[in-house]
C-alpha atoms as a PDB file:
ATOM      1  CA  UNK A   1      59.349  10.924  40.485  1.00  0.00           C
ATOM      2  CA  UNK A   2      58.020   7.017  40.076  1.00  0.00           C
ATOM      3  CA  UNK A   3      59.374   4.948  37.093  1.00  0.00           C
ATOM      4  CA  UNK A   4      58.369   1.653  36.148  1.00  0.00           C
ATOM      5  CA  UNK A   5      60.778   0.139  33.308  1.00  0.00           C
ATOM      6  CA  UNK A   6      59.221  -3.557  32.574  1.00  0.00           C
ATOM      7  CA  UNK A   7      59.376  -5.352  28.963  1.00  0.00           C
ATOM      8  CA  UNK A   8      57.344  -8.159  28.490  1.00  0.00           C
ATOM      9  CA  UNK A   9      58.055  -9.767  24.888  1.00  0.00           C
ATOM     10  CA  UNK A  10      56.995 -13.092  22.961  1.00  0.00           C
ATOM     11  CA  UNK A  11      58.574 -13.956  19.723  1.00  0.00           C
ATOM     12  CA  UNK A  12      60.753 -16.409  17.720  1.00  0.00           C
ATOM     13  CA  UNK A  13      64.640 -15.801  18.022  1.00  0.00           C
ATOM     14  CA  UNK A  14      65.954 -14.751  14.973  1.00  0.00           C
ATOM     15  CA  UNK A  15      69.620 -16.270  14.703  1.00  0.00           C
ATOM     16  CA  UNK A  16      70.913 -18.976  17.335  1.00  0.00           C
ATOM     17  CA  UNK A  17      72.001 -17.421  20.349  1.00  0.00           C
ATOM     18  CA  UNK A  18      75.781 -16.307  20.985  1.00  0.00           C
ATOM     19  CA  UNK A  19      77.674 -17.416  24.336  1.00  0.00           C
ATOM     20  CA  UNK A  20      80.373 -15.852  25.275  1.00  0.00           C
ATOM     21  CA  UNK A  21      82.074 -15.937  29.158  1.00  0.00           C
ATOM     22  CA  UNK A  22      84.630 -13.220  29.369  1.00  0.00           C
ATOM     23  CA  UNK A  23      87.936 -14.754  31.056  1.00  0.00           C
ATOM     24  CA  UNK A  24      87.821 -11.244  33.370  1.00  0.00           C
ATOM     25  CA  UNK A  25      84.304 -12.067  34.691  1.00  0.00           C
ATOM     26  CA  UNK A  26      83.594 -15.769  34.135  1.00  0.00           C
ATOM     27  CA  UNK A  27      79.586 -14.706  33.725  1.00  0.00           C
ATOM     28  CA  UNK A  28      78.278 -16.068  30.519  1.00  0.00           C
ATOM     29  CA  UNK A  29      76.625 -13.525  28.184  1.00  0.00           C
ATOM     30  CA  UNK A  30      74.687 -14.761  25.574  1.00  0.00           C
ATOM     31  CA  UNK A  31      73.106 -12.244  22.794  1.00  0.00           C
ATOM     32  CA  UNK A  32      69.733 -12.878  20.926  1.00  0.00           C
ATOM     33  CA  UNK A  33      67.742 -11.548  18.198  1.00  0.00           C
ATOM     34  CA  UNK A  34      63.923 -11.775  18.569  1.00  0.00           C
ATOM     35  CA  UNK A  35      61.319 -10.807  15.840  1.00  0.00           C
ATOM     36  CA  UNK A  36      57.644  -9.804  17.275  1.00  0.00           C
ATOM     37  CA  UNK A  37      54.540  -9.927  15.248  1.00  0.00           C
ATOM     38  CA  UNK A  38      51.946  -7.811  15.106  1.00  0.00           C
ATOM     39  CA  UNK A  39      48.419  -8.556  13.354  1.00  0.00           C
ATOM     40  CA  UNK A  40      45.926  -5.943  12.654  1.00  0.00           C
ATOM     41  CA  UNK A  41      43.536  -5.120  10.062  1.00  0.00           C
ATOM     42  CA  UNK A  42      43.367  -1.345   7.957  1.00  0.00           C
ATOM     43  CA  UNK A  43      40.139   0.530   7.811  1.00  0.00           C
ATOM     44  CA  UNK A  44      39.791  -1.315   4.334  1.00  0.00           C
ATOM     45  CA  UNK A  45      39.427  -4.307   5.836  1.00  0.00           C
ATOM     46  CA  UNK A  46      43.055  -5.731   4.880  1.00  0.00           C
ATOM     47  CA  UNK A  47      45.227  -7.420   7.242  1.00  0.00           C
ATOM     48  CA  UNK A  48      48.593  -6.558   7.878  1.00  0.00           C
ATOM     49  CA  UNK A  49      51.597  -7.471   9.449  1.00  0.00           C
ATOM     50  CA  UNK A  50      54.358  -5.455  10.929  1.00  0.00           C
ATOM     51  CA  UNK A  51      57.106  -7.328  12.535  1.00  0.00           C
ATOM     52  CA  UNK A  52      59.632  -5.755  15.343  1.00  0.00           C
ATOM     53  CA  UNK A  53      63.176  -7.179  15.577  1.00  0.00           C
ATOM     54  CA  UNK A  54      64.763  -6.343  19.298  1.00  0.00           C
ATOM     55  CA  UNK A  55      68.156  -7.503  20.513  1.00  0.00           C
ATOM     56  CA  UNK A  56      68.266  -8.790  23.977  1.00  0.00           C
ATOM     57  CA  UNK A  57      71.003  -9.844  26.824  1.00  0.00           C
ATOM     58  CA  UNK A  58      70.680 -12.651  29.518  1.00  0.00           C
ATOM     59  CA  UNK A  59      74.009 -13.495  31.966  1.00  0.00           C
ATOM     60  CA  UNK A  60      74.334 -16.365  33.980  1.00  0.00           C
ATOM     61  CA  UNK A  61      72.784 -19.375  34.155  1.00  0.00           C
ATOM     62  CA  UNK A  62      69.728 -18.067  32.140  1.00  0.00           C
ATOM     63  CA  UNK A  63      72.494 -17.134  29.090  1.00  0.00           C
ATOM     64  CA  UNK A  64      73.289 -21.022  29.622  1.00  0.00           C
ATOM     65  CA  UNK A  65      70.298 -22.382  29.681  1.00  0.00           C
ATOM     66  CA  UNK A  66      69.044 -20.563  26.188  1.00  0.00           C
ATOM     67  CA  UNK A  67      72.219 -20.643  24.487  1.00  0.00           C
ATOM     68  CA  UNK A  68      71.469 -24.622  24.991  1.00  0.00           C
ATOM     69  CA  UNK A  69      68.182 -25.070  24.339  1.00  0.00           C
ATOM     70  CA  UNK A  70      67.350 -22.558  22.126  1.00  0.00           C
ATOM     71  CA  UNK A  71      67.941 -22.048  18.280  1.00  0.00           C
ATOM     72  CA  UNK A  72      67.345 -20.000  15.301  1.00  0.00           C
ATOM     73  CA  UNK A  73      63.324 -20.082  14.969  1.00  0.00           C
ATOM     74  CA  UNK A  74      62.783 -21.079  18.669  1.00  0.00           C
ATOM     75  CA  UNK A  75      59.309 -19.515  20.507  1.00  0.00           C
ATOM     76  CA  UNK A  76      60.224 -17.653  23.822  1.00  0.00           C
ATOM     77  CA  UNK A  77      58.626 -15.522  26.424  1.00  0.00           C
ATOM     78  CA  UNK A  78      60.952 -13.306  27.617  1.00  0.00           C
ATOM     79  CA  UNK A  79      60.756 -10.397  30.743  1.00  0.00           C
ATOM     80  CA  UNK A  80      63.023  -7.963  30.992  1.00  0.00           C
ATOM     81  CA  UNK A  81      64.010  -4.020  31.085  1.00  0.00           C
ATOM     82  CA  UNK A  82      64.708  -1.813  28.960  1.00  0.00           C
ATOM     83  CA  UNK A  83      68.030  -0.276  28.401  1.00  0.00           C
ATOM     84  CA  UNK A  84      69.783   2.516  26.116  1.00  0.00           C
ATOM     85  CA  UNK A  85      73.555   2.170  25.071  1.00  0.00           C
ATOM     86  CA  UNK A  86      74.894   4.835  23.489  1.00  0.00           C
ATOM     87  CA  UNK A  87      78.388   5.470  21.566  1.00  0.00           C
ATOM     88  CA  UNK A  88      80.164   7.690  19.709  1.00  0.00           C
ATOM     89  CA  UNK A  89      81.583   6.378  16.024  1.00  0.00           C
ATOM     90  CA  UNK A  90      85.309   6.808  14.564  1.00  0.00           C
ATOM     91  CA  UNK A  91      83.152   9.723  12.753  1.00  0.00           C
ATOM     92  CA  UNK A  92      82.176  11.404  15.728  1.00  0.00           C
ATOM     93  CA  UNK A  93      78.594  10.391  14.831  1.00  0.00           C
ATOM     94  CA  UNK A  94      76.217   9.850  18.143  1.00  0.00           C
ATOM     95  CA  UNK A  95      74.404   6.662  18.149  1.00  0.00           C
ATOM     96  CA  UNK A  96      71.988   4.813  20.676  1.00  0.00           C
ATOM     97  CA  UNK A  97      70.464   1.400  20.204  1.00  0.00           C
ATOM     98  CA  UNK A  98      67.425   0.459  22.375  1.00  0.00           C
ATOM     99  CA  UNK A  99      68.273  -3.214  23.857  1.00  0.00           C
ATOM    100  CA  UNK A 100      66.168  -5.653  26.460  1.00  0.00           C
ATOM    101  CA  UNK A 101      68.290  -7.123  29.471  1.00  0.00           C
ATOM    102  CA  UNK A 102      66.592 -10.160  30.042  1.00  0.00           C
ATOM    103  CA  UNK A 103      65.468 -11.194  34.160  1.00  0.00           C
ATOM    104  CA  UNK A 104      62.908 -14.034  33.153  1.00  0.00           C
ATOM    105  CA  UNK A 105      61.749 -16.477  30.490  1.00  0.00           C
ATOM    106  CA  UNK A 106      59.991 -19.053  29.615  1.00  0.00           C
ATOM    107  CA  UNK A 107      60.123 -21.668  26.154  1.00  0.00           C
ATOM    108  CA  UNK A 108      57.223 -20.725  24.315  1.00  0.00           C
ATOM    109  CA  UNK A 109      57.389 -24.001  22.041  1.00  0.00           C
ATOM    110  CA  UNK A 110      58.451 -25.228  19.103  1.00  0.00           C
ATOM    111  CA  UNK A 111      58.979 -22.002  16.878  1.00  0.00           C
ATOM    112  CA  UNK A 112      56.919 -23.307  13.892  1.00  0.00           C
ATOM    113  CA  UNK A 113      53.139 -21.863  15.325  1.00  0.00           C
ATOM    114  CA  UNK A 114      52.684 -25.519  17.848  1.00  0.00           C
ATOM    115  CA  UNK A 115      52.578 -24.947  21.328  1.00  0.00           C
ATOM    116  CA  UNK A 116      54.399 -27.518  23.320  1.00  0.00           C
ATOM    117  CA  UNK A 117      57.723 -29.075  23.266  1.00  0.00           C
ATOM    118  CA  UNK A 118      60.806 -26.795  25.388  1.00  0.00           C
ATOM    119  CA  UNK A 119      57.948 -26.433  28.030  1.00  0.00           C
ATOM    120  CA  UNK A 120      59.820 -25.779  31.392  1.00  0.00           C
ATOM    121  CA  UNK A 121      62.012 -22.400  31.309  1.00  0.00           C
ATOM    122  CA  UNK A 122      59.899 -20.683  33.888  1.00  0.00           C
ATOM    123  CA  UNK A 123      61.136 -19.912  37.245  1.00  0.00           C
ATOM    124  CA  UNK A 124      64.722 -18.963  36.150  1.00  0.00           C
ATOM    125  CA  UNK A 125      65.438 -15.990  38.541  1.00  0.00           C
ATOM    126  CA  UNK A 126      67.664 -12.838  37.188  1.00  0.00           C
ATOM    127  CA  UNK A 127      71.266 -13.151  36.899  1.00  0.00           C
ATOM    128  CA  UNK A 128      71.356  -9.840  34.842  1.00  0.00           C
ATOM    129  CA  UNK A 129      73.027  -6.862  36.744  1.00  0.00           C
ATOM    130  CA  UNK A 130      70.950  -5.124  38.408  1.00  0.00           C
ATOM    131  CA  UNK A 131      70.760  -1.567  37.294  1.00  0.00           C
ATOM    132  CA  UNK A 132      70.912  -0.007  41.074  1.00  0.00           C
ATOM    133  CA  UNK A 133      73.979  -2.509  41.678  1.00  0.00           C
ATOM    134  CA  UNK A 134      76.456   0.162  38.887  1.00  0.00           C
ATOM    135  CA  UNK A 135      76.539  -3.090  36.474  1.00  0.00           C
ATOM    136  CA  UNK A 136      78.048  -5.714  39.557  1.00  0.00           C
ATOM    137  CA  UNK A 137      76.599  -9.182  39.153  1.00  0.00           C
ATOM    138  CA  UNK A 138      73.978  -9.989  41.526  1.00  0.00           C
ATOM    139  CA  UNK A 139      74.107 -14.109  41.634  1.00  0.00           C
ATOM    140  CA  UNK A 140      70.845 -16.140  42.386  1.00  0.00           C
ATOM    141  CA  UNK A 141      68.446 -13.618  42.738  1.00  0.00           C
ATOM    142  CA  UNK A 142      65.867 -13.273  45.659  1.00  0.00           C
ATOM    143  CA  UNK A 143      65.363 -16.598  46.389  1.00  0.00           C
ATOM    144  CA  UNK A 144      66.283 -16.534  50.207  1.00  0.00           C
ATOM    145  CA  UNK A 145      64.137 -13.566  50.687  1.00  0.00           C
ATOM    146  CA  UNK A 146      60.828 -15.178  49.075  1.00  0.00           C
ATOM    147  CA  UNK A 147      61.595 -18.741  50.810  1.00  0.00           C
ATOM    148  CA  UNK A 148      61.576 -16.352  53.967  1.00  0.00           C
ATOM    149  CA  UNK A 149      58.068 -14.958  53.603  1.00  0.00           C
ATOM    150  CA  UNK A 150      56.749 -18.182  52.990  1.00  0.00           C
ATOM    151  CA  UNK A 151      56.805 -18.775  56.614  1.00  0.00           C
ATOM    152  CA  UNK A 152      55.034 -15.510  57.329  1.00  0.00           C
ATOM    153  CA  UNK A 153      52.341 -16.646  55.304  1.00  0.00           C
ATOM    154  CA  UNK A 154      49.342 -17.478  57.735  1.00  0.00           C
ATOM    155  CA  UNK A 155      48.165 -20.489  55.549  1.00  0.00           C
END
């Protein structure tokens, strides 16, 4: 059976992002909120608004590079996967939250509806863990693979 499990998402952040690098890892995590809009107008000709709020991950250098450059408010594209964590409560209660593990972004802009500004965050490969891997960090991404096609390339 084929599966295909691909988030793309663009949205402001909705607190500043949180860094943390465990001492028994040394990869940076950093946690953000983002809040998606939605536009659309009822059959009575009234627009409305529904907004999504969806927690994400990024490790690495990408954790860095946001927890740096981005704040509360900030405008970011961000591609990822999904992923399901679930946990049991001192109650016994079941509970799952549905989070994004971030492998790409770009700044979006400013935050406050201009585009412009941040500029530049494309091109930052994955340093999530890569869900075949069992959770092990993967490092840098694919980048000696794709400089090796490049030469295969007949133009």
């Amino acid at each position: 059976m084929a599966s295909f499990n691909k988030v793309i998402l663009m949205g402001n952040l909705t607190r500043d992002p949180e860094l943390r690098v465990p001492a028994s890892t040394g990869n940076a995590i950093c946690k953000l909120g983002l809040a998606v809009n939605r536009r659309y107008n009822t059959r009575d000709g009234q627009q409305k608004e529904e907004v999504t709020f969806v927690d994400i991950d990024a490790f690495g250098r990408q954790a860095e590079v946001i927890a740096k450059y981005c704040k509360r408010g900030s405008a970011i594209l961000v591609e990822g996967r999904l992923k399901l964590d679930t946990w049991e409560t001192q109650q016994g209660d079941k509970r799952s939250k549905l989070s994004v593990v971030l492998e790409n972004f770009q700044f979006a802009g400013r935050g406050d509806g201009e585009s412009g500004g941040g500029g530049g965050g494309g091109g930052y490969e994955s340093n999530a863990p890569s869900q075949r891997s069992g959770g092990s960090y993967q490092g840098g991404g694919n980048r000696a693979a794709s400089e090796d096609l490049d030469e295969d390339v007949p133009f």
